[in-house]
Protein backbone atom coordinates (compact mmCIF):
# COMPACT_ATOMS: atom_id res chain seq x y z
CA UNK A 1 -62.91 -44.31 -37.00
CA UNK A 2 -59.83 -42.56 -36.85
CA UNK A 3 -60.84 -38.92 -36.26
CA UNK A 4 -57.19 -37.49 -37.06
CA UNK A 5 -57.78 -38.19 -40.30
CA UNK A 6 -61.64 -36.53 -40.60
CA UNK A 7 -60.87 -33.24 -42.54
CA UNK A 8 -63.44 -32.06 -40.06
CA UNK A 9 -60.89 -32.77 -36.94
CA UNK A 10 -57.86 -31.19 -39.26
CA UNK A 11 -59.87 -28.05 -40.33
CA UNK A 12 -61.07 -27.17 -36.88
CA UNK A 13 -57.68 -28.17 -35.17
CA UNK A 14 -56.22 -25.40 -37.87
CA UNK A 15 -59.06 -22.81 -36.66
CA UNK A 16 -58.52 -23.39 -33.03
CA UNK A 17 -55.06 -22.66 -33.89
CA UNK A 18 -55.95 -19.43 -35.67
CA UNK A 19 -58.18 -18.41 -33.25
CA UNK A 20 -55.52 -18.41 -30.34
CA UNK A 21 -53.59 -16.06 -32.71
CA UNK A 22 -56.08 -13.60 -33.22
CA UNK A 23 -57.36 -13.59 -29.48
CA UNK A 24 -53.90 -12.98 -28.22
CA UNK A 25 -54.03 -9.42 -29.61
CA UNK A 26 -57.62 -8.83 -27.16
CA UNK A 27 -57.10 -6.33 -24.38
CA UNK A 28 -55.61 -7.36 -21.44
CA UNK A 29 -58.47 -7.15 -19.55
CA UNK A 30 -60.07 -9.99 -21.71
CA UNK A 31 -57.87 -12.50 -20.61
CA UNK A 32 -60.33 -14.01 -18.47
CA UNK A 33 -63.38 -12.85 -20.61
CA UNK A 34 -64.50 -13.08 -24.04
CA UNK A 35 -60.81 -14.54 -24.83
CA UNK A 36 -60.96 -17.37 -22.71
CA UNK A 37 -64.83 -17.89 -23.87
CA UNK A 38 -63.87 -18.27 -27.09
CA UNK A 39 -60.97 -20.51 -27.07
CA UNK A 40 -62.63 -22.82 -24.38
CA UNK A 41 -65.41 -23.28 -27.16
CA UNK A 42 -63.17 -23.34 -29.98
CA UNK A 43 -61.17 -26.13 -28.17
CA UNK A 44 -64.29 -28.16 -27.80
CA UNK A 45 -65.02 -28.37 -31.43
CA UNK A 46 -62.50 -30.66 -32.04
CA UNK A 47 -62.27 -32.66 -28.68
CA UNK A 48 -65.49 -33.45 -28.76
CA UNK A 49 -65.24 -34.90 -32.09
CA UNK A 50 -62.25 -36.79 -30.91
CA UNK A 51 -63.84 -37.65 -27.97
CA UNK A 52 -67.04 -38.99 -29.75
CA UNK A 53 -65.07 -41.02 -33.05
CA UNK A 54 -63.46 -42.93 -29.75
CA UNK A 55 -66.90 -43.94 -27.57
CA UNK A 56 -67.25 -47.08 -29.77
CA UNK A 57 -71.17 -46.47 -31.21
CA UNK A 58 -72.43 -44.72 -33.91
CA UNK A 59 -75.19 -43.28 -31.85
CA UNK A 60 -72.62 -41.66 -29.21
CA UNK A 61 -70.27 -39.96 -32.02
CA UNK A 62 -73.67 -38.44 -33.56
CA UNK A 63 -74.02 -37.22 -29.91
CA UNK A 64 -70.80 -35.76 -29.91
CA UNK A 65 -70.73 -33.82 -33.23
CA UNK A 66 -73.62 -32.26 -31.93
CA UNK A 67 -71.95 -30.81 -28.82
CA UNK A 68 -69.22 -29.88 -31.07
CA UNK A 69 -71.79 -28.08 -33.22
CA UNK A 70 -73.02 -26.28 -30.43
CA UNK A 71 -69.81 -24.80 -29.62
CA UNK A 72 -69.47 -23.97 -33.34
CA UNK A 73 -72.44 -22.09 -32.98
CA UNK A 74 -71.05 -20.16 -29.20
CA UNK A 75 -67.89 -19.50 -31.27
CA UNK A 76 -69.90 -18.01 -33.84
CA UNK A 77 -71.73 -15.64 -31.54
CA UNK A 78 -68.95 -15.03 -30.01
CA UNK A 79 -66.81 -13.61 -33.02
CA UNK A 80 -69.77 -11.45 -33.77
CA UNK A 81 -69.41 -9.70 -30.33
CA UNK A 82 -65.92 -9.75 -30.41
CA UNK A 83 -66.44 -7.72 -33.80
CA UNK A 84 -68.93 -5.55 -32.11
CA UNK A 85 -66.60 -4.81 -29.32
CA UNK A 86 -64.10 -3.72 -31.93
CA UNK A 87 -61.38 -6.65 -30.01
CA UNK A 88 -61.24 -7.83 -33.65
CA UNK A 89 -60.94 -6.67 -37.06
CA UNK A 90 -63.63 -7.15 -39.73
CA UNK A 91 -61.20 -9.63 -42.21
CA UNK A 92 -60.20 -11.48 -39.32
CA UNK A 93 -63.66 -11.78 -38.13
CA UNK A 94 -64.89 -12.64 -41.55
CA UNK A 95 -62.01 -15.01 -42.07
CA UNK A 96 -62.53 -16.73 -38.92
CA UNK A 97 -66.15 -16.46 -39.19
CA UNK A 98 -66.46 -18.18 -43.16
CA UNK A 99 -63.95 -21.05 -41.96
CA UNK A 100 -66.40 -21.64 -38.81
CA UNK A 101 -69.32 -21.93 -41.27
CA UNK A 102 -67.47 -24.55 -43.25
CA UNK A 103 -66.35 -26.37 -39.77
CA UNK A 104 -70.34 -26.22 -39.49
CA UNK A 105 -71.31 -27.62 -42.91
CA UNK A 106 -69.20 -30.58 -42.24
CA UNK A 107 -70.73 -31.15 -38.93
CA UNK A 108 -74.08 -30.90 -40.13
CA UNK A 109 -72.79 -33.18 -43.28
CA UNK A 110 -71.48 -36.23 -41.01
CA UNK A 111 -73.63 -36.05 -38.81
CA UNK A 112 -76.60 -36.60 -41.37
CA UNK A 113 -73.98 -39.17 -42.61
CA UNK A 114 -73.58 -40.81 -39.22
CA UNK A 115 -77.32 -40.88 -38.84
CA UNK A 116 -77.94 -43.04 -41.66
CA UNK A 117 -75.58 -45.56 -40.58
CA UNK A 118 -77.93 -45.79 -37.04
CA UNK A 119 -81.29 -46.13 -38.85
């Protein structure tokens, strides 16, 4: 399996790229804080789906999309501080936030998917 053509891959590729956007504006003084935090895990969402679709087995991409869904779920936390914090606004957050959970449905989604295939 390919995974540049997964919409998965392509969707979170596009909200990594987003996310870099709206993380430059942080304060300074979040360079090597929440900033970095979240683009670290936002990056991992879609290498570790690349990284997985390339390890040859079923079983090992399921393995992946889970890491990747765990780093959904860091972004997501994440966000919500970065809201809290007031380093973002509330329709960026939201933005970012309701293209995570869809990044997350299609996770969940192939991974059920991929799961099938095993059993």
């Amino acid at each position: 399996m390919n995974h540049k053509n997964l919409d998965l891959w392509q969707k979170s590729m596009d909200f990594v790229i987003y996310l870099y956007k709206i993380t430059s504006e942080f304060p300074k003084e979040e360079k090597y804080g929440l900033m970095d935090q979240l683009r670290r895990a936002s990056v991992s969402i879609p290498s570790n789906i690349a990284e997985g679709s390339g390890r040859g087995s079923k079983k090992e991409f399921v393995r992946f999309l889970y890491i990747s869904l765990g780093s959904a779920m860091e972004v997501d936390t994440q966000l919500i501080i970065a809201q809290r914090l007031n380093f973002i606004d509330e329709i960026s957050s939201n933005e970012l936030l309701n293209n995570l959970n869809d990044i997350k449905r299609m996770l969940l989604g192939l991974i059920k998917q991929q799961k099938r295939c095993i059993e």
